[in-house]
Protein backbone atom coordinates (compact mmCIF):
# COMPACT_ATOMS: atom_id res chain seq x y z
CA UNK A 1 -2.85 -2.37 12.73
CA UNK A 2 -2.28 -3.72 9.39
CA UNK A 3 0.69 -1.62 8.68
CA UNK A 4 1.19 -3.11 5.35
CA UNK A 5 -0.40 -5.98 2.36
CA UNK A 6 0.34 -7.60 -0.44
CA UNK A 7 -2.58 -6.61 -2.70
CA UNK A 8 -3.96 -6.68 -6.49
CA UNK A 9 -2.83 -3.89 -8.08
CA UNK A 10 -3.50 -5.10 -11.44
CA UNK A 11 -6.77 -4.01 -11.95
CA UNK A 12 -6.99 -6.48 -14.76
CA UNK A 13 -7.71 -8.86 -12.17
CA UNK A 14 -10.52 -7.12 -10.80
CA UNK A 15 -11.77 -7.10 -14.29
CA UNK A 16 -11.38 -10.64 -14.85
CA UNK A 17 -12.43 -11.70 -11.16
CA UNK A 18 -15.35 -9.33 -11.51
CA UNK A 19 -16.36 -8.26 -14.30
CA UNK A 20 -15.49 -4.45 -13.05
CA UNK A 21 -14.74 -1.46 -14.40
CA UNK A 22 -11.72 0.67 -14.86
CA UNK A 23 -12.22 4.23 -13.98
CA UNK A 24 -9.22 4.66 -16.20
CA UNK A 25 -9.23 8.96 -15.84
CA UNK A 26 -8.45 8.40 -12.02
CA UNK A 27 -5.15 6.16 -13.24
CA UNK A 28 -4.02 8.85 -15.95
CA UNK A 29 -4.65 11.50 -12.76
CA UNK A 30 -2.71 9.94 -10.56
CA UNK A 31 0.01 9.70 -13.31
CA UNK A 32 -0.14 13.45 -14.39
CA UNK A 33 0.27 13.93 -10.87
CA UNK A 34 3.06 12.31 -10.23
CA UNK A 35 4.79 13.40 -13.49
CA UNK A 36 4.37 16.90 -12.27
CA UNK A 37 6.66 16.36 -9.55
CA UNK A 38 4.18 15.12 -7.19
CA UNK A 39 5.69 13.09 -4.16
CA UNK A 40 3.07 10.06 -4.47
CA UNK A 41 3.78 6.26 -4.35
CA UNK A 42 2.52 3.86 -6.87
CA UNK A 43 3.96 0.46 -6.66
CA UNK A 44 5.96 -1.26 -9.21
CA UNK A 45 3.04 -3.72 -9.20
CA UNK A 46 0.22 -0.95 -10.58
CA UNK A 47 3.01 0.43 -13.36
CA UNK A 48 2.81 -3.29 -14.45
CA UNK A 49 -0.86 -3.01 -15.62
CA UNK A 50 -0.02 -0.83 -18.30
CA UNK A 51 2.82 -2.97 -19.87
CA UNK A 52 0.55 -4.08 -22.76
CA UNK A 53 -1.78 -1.12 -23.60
CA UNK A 54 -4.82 -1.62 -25.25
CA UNK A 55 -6.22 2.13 -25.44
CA UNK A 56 -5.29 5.70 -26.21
CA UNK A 57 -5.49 6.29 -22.12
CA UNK A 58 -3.66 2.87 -21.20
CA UNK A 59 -0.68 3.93 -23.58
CA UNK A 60 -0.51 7.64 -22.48
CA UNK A 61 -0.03 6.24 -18.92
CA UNK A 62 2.83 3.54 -20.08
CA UNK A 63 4.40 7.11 -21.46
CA UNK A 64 4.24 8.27 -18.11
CA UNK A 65 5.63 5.47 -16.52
CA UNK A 66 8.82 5.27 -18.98
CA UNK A 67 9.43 9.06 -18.37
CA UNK A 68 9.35 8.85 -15.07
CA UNK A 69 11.49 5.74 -14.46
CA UNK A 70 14.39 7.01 -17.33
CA UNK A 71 14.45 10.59 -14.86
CA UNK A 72 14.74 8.61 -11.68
CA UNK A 73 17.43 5.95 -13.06
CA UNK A 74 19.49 8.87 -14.35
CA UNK A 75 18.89 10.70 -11.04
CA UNK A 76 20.17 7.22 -9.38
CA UNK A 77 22.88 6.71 -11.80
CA UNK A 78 24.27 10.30 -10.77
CA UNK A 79 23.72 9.53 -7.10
CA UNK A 80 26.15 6.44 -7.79
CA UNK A 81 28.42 8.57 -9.47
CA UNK A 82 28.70 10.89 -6.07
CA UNK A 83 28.67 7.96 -3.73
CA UNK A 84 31.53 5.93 -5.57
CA UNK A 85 33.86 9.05 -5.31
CA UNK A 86 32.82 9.57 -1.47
CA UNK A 87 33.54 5.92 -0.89
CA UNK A 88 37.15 6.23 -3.10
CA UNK A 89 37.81 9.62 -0.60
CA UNK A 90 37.48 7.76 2.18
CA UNK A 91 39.14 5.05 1.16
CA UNK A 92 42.31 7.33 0.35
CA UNK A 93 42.10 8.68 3.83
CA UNK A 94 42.46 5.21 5.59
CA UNK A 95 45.20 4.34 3.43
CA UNK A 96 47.34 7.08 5.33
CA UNK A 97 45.67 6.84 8.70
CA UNK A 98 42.63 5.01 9.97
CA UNK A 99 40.65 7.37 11.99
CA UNK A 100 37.14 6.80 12.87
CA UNK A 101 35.47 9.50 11.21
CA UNK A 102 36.98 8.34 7.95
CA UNK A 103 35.49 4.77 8.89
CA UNK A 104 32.32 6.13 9.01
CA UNK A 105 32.40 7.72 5.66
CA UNK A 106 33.55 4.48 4.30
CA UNK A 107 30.79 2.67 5.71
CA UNK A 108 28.11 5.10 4.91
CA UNK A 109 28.95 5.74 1.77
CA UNK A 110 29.30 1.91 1.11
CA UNK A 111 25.86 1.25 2.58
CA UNK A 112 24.29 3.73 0.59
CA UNK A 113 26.00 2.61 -2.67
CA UNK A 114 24.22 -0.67 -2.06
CA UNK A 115 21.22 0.37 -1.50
CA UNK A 116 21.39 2.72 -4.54
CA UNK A 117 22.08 -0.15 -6.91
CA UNK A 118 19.31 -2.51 -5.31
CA UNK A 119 17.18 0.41 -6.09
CA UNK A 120 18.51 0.87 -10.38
CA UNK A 121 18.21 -3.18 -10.27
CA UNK A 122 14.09 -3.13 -8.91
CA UNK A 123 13.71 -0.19 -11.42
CA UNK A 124 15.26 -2.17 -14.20
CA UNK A 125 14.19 -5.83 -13.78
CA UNK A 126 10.47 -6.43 -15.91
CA UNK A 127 9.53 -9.58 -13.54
CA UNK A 128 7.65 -9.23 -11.25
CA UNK A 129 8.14 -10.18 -7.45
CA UNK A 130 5.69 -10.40 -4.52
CA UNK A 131 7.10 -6.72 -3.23
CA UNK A 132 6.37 -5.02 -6.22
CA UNK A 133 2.13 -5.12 -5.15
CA UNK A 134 2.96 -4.51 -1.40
CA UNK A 135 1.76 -1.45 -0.13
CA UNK A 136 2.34 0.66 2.75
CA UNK A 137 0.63 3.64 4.34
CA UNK A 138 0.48 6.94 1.59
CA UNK A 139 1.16 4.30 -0.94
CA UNK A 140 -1.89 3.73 -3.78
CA UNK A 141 -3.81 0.70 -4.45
CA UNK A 142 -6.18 -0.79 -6.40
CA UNK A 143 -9.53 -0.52 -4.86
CA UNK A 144 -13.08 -1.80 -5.97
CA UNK A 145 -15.80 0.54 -5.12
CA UNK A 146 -19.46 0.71 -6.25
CA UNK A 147 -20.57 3.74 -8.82
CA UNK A 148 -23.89 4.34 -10.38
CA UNK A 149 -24.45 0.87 -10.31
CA UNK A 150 -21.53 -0.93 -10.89
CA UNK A 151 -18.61 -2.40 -9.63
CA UNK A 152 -15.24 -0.44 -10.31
CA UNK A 153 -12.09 0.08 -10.17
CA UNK A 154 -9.92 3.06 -9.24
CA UNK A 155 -6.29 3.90 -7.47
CA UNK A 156 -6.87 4.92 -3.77
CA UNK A 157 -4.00 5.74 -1.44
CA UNK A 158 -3.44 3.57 1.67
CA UNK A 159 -4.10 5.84 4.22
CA UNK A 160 -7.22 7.33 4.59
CA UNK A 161 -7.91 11.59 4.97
CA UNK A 162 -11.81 12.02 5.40
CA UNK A 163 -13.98 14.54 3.45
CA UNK A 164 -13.97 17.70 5.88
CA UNK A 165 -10.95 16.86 7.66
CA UNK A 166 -7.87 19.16 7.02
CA UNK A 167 -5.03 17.78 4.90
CA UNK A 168 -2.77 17.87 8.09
CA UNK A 169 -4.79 14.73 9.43
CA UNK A 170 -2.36 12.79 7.39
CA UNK A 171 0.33 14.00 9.85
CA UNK A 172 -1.48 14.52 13.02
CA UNK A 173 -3.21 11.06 13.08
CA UNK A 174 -1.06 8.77 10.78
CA UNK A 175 -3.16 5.39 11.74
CA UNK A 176 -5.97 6.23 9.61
CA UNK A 177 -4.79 3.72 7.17
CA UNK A 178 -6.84 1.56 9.26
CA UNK A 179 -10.03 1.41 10.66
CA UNK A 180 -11.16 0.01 14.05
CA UNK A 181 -14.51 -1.91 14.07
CA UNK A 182 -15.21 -0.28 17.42
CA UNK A 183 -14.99 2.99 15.86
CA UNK A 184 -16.80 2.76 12.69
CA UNK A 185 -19.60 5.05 13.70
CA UNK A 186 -17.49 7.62 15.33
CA UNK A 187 -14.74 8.62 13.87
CA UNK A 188 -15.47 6.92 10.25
CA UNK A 189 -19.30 7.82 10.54
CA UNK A 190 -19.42 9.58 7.62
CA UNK A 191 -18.07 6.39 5.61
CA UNK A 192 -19.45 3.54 7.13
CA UNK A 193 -23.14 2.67 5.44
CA UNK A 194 -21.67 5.07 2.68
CA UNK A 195 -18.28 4.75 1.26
CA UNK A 196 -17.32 0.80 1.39
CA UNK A 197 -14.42 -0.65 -0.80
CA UNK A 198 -12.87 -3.99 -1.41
CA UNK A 199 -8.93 -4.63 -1.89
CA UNK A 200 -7.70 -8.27 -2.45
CA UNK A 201 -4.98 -9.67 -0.19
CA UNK A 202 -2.94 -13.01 -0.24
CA UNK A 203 -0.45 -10.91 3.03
CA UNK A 204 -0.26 -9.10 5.19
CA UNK A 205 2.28 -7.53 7.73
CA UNK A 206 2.32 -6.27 11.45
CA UNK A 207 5.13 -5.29 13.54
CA UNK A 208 5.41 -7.24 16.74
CA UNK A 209 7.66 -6.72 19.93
CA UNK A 210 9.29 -10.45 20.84
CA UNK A 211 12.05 -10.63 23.03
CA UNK A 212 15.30 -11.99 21.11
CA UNK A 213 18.69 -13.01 23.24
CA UNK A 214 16.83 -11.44 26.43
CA UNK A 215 16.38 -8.25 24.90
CA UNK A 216 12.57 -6.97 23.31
CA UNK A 217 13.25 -5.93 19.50
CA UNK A 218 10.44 -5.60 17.51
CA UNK A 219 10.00 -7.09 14.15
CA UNK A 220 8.04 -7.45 11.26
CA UNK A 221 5.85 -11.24 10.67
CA UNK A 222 4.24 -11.98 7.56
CA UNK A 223 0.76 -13.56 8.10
CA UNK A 224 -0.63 -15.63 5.37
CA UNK A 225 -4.29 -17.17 5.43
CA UNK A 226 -4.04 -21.02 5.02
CA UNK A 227 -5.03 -22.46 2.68
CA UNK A 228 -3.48 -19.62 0.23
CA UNK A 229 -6.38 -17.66 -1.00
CA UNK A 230 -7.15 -14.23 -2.24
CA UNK A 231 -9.04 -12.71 0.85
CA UNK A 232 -11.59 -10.15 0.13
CA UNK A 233 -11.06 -7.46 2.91
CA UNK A 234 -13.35 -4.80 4.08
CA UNK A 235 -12.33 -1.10 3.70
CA UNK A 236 -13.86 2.46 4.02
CA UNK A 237 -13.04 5.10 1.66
CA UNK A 238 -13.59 8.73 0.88
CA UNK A 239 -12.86 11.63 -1.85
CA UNK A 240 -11.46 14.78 -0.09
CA UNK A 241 -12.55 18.08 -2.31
CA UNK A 242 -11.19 21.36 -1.06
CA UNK A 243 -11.52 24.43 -3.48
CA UNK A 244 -8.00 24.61 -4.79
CA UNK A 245 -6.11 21.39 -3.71
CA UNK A 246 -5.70 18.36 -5.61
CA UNK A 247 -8.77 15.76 -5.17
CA UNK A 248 -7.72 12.89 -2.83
CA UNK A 249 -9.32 9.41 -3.22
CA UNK A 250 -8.16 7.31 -0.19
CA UNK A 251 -9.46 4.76 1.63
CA UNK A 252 -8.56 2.92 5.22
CA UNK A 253 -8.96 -1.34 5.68
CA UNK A 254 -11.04 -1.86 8.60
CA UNK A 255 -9.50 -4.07 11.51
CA UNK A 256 -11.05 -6.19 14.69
CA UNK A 257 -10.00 -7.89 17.09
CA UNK A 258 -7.47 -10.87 15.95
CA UNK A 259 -8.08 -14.61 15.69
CA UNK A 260 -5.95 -16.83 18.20
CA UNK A 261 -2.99 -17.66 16.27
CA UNK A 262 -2.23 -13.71 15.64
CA UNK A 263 -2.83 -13.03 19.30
CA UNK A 264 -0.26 -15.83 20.22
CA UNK A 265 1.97 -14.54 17.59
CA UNK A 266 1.68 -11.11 19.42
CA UNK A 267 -0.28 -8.67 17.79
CA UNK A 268 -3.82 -7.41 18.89
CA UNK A 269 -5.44 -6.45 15.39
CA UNK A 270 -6.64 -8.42 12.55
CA UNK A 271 -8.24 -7.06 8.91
CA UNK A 272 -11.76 -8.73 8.17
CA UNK A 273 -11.49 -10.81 4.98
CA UNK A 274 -15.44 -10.89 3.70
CA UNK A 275 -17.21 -13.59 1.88
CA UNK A 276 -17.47 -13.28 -1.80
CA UNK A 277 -21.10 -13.76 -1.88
CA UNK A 278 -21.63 -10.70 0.44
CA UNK A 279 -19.10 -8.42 -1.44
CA UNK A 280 -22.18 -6.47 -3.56
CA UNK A 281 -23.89 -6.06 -0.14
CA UNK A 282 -21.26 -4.36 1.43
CA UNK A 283 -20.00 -2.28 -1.45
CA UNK A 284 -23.70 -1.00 -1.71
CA UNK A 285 -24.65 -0.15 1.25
CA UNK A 286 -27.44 0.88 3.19
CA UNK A 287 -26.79 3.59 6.16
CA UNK A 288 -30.40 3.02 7.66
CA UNK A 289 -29.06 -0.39 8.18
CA UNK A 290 -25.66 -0.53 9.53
CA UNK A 291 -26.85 -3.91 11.80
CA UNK A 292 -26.46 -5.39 8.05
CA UNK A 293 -22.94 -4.58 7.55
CA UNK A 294 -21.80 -5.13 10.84
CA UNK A 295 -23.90 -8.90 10.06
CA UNK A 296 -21.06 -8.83 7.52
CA UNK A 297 -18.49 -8.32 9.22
CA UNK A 298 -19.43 -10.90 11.38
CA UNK A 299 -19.64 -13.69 8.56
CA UNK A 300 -16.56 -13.25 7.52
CA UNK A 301 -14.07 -15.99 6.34
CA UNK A 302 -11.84 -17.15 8.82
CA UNK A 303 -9.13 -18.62 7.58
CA UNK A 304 -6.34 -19.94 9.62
CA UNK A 305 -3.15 -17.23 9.84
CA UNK A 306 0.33 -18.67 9.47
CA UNK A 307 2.74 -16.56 10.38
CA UNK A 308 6.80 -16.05 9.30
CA UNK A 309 9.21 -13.20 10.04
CA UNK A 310 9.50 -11.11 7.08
CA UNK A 311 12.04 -10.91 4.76
């Protein structure tokens, strides 16, 4: 299961890469959205895009952004506030008598102080790092789809909830941020040969149990193809209606069996980078000919996997 991916969120890149479209309206949605109080994830790497506006729609977003990160930096600043005078309470305590429940305090309160300003710090900074376009499931990417004729781009959340399936699928089966080839015309019927999207990767990330000073702890790698290359990977996606709820575009990357080195490394899954020549094929597809995008899936590009424990 590819739990999580470094990705293009600019969609600038798409653009440039591409020649694509922006579907701009579903980036000011999302935004609205979230501005309204809505819980939803949008990496540091997407706000980025919108740095340097160039239209009415880019700049309304960059609004959006700037509200939203001067509320959560004073929320943060507050929560410092409250965490500084825990920490000084329990500090006061020990000073009389050390008991343990006091050393707890002191220890939470100090770990969550930390944590707090790593958080005003990633909210602050303007460069960019290699976390800031990692996603993980519920989180939104950047995802290249195919509309009335065209190649374009829209934010799609990393964990896909099918069209007819109840919003609590996103609880009840929380894997559907990936799908298996093996079940691409069962459970993802409706998308496969319908709904196909491309997201670009340089990483990705799997969780892996390895046994460490005779004990089994599991831990996170970080696979990279080598050479480094953008990999073009294979997804499914699909817009959820129901009368009354918000619209959901989200969208699932679809994994196979792994290549030798990841099996060795100990993980059973692998995403399916395509070839760049067959991307327009498999973003238009044809569902009286699924043989064709399975042939796809099939030529893919198989780059070699080195692999690292994540930082």
């Amino acid at each position: 299961m590819c739990y999580s991916a470094q990705v293009w969120e600019d969609y600038h890149k798409f653009m440039r890469a591409f020649g694509a479209d922006i579907s701009i309206q579903d980036y000011v949605r999302l935004y609205v959205r979230r501005s309204n109080g809505e819980k939803i994830k949008i990496p540091k790497g997407m706000d980025a895009a919108f740095a340097n506006p160039k239209t009415e729609d880019e700049k309304l977003v960059l609004e959006m952004i700037q509200e939203f990160d001067s509320k959560r930096t004073t929320q943060l600043e507050q929560d410092l506030f409250k965490l500084k005078t825990r920490l000084a309470e329990a500090e006061r305590k020990l000073q009389k008598k050390q008991t343990d429940s006091a050393l707890k305090e002191r220890d939470i309160a100090s770990s969550k102080i930390a944590k707090t300003l790593a958080w005003l710090a990633d909210l602050r900074r303007s460069d960019l790092k290699p976390k800031d376009s990692r996603i993980f499931p519920l989180s939104y990417a950047s995802v290249m789809a195919w509309e009335q004729g065209k190649r374009v781009v829209k934010p799609m959340r990393y964990q896909c909830r099918p069209q007819g399936k109840p919003a609590f699928y996103d609880t009840k089966y929380p894997g559907t941020y990936n799908a298996r080839r093996d079940n691409l015309e069962k459970f993802w019927h409706r998308e496969f040969g319908y709904t196909h999207g491309i997201i670009a990767v340089n990483a990705f990330y799997e969780n892996v149990e390895k046994e460490i000073d005779d004990e089994n702890k599991n831990i996170v790698l970080e696979f990279k193809p080598e050479p480094q290359q953008e990999m073009w990977v294979a997804c499914l996606w699909s817009h959820w209606q129901v009368k009354g709820e918000q619209d959901l575009w989200s969208f699932a990357a679809i994994t196979d069996e792994p290549p030798p080195e990841i099996a060795a490394a100990g993980h059973d899954r692998c995403i399916i980078p395509i070839k760049a020549e067959n991307i327009d094929t498999w973003l238009n597809p044809d569902p009286k000919n699924l043989a064709a995008m399975y042939a796809i899936l099939d030529d893919r590009e198989r780059p070699y996997y080195e692999h690292r424990m994540a930082a």
